[in-house]
Protein backbone atom coordinates (compact mmCIF):
# COMPACT_ATOMS: atom_id res chain seq x y z
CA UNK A 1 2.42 41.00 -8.21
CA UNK A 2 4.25 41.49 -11.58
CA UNK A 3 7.41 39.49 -12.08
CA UNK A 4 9.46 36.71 -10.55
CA UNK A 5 10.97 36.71 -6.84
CA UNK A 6 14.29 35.61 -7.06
CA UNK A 7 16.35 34.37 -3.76
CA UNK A 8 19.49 33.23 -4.09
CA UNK A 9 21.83 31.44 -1.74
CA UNK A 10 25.52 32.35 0.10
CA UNK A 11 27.70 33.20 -3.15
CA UNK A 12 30.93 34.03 -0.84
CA UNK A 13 32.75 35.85 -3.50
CA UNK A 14 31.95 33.37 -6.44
CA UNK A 15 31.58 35.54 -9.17
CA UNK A 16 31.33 33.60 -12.12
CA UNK A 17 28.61 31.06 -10.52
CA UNK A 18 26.68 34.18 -9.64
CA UNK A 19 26.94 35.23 -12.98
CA UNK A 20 26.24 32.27 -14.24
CA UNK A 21 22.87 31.58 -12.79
CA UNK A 22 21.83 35.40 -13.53
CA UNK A 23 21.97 33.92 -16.87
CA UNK A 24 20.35 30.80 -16.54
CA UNK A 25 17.92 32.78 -14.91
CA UNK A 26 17.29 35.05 -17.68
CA UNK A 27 16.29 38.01 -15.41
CA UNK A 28 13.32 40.01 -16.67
CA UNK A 29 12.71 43.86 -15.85
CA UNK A 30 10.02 43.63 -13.55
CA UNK A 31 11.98 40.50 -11.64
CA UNK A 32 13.28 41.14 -8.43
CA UNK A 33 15.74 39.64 -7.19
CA UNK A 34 16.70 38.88 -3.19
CA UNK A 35 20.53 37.94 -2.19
CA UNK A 36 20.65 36.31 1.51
CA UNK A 37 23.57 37.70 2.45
CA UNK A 38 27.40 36.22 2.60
CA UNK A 39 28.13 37.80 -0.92
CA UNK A 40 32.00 38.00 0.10
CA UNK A 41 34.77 36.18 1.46
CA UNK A 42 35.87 32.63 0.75
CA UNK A 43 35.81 33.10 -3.47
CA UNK A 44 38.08 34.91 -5.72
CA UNK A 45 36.28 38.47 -5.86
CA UNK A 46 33.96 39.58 -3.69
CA UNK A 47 33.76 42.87 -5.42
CA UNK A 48 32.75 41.32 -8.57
CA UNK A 49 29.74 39.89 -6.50
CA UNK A 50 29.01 43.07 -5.72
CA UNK A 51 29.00 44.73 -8.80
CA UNK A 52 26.78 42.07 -10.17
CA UNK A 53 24.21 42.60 -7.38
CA UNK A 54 24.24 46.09 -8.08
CA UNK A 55 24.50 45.65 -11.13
CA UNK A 56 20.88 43.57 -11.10
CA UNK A 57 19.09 46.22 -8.45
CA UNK A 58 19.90 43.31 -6.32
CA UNK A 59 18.57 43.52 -2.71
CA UNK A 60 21.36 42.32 -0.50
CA UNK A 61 20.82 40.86 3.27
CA UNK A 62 23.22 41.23 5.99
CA UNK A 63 25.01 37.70 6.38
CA UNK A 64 27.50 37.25 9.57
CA UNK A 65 30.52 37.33 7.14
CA UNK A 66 29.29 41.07 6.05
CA UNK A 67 28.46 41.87 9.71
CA UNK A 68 31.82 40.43 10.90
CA UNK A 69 33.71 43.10 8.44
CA UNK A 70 31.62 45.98 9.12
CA UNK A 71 32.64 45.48 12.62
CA UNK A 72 35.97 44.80 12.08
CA UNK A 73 36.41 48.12 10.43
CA UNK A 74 33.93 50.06 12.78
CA UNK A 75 36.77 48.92 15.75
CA UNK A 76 39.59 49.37 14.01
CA UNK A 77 40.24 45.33 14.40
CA UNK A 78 40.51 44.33 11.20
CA UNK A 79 44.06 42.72 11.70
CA UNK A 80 42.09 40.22 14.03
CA UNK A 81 40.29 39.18 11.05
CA UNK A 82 41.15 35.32 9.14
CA UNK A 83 43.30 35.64 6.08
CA UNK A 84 40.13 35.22 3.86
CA UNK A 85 38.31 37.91 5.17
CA UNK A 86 41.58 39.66 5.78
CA UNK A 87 42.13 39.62 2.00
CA UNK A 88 38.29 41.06 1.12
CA UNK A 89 38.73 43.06 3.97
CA UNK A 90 42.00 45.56 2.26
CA UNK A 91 39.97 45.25 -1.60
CA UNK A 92 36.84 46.89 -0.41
CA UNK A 93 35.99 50.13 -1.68
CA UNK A 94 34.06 53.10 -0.11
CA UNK A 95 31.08 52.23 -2.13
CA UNK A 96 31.78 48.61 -1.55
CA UNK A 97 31.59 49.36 2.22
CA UNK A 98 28.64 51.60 1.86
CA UNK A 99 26.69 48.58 -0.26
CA UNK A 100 27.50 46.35 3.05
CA UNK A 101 26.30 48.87 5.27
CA UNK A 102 23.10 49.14 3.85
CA UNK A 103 22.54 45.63 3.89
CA UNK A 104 18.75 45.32 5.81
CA UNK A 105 18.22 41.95 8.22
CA UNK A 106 15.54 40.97 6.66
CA UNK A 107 12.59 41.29 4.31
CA UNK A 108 9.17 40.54 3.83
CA UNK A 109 6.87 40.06 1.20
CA UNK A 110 3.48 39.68 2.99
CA UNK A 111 1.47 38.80 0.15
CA UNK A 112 3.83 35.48 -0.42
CA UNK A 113 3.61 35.01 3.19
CA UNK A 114 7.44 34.70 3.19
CA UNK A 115 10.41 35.95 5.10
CA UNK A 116 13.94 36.35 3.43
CA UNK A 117 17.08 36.12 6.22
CA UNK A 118 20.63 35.37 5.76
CA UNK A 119 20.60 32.68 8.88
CA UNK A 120 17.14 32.02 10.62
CA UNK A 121 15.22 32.50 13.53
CA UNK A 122 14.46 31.75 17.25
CA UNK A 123 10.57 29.88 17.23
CA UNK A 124 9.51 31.51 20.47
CA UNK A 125 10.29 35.08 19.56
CA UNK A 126 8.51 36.98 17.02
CA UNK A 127 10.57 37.14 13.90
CA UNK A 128 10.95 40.61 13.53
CA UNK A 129 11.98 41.44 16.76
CA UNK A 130 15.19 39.00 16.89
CA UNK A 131 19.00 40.81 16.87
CA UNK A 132 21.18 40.69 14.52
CA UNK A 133 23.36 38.16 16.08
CA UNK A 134 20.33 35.77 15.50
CA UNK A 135 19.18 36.06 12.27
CA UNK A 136 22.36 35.98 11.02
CA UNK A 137 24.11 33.59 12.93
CA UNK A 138 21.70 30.82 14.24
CA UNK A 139 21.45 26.81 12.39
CA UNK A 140 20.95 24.85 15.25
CA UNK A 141 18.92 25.19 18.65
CA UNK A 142 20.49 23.40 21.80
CA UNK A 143 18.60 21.50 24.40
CA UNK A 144 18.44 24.83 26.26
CA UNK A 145 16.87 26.71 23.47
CA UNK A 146 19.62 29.36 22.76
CA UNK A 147 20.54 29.82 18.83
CA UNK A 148 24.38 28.17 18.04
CA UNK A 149 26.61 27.04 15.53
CA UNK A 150 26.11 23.27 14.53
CA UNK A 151 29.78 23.03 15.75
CA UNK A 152 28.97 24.12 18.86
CA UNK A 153 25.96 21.57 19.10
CA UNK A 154 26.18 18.75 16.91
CA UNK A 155 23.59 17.05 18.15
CA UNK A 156 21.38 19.91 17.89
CA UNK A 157 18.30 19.95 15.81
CA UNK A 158 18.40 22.81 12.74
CA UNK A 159 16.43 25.74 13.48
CA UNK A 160 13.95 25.34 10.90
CA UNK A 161 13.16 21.96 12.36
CA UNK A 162 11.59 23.86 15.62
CA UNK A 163 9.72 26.41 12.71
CA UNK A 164 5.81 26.50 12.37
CA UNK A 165 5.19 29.01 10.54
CA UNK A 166 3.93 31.32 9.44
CA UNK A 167 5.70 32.88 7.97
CA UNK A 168 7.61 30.68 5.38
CA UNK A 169 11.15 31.47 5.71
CA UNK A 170 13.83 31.52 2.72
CA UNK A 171 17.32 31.62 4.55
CA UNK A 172 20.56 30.72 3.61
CA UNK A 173 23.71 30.63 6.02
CA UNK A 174 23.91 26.91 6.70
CA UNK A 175 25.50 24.98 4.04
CA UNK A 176 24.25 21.14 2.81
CA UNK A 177 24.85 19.41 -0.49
CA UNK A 178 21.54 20.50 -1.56
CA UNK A 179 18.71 22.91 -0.32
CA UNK A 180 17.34 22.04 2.76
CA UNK A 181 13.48 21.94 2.14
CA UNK A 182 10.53 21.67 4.93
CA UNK A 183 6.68 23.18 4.83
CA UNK A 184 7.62 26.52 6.36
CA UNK A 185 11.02 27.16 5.37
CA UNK A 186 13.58 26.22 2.58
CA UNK A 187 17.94 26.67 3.15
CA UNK A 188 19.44 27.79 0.00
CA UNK A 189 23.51 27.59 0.59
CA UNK A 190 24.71 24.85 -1.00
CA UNK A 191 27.65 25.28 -0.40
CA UNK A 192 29.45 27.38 -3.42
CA UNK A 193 32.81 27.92 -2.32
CA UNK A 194 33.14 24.80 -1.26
CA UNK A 195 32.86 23.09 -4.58
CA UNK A 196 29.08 22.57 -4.18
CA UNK A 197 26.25 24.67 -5.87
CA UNK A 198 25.07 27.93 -6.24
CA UNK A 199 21.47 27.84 -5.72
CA UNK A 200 17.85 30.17 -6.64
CA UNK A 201 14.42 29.83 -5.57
CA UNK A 202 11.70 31.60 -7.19
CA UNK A 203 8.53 32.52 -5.92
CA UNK A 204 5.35 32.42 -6.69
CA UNK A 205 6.66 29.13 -8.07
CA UNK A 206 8.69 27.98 -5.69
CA UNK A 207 11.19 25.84 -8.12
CA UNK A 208 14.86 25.69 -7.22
CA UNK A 209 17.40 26.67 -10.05
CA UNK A 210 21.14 25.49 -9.73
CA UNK A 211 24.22 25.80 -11.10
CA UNK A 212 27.50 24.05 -10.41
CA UNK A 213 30.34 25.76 -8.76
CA UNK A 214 33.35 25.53 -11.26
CA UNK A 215 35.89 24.39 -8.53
CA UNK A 216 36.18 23.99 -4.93
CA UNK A 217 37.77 27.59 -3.58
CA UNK A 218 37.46 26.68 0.07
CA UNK A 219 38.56 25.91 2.41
């Protein structure tokens, strides 16, 4: 394999971090780099985000905030949408919309052994053959298996906790003050948008890269 693998964490609309850490990163040609999905909402342009990823060849995963738009707009519900998304919602632009639409689950690179996903997975179910709701909406697993929100079951165990492996799994989707590391699985958010860090992992060396949000811009 020629080049870096580059995954980077939720950027939720955070620009200038994402830019930023493209050039701390120092992106070669024959990089390639992986976003894990939640590129809008919560930051002060989401459209710059997008840009840059296109900019960079970026591949871009579907996250639930990207999911949660395309749906709003495929129902004509958008004015049920919160005022953050609300607000990316009316600046998107038809190729903005056709970027998110594109937007794959997931993707694998079988010679790392590795899985990229914006949330996580089920550890009873093969991994490619979970919904959409799963993979991108799952952090905890309640005492009755089914995928939730850690507010919905605080006392819940992460996902990745119940995760064997193989694959290892690169995920974002559940934020933490810093990346959530285990043998089969590493969580990338760190929580940008909310004054935390903007954070890459790169593969075949699997070293985290970092760099600070400038301010907190939610909630």
């Amino acid at each position: 394999m020629n080049g870096r693998i580059i995954a980077i964490g939720d950027i939720h609309g955070c620009h200038q971090e994402f830019s930023d850490l493209l050039q701390l990163l120092k992106l070669e040609p024959e990089d390639r780099l992986i976003v894990l999905g939640d590129l809008i909402n919560r930051g002060p342009d989401s459209r710059k985000v997008i840009e840059l990823a296109k900019k960079h060849h970026a591949l871009a995963l579907l996250g639930n905030h990207e999911r949660r738009l395309i749906a709003a707009r495929r129902n004509g519900t958008e004015g049920k949408l919160r005022a953050t998304d609300r607000d990316t919602f009316d600046k998107l632009q038809p190729e903005d919309w056709s970027f998110l639409e594109s937007m794959p689950l997931t993707h694998e690179i079988k010679e790392l052994n590795t899985v990229f996903v914006h949330g996580g997975f089920l550890p009873d179910i093969p991994w490619n053959e979970q919904n959409a709701v799963i993979v991108t909406e799952v952090q905890v697993i309640d005492a009755d298996g089914r995928p939730c929100k850690r507010r919905e079951a605080p006392d819940a165990l992460p996902w990745a906790d119940h995760w064997t492996g193989p694959p290892f799994v690169v995920y974002g989707h559940t934020p933490r003050a810093e990346v959530y590391k285990l043998k089969w699985s590493i969580c990338l958010d760190t929580g940008c948008a909310m004054g935390g860090q903007l954070s890459a992992f790169i593969l075949p060396e699997r070293r985290v890269v970092q760099v600070k949000a400038r301010r907190r811009y939610y909630p």
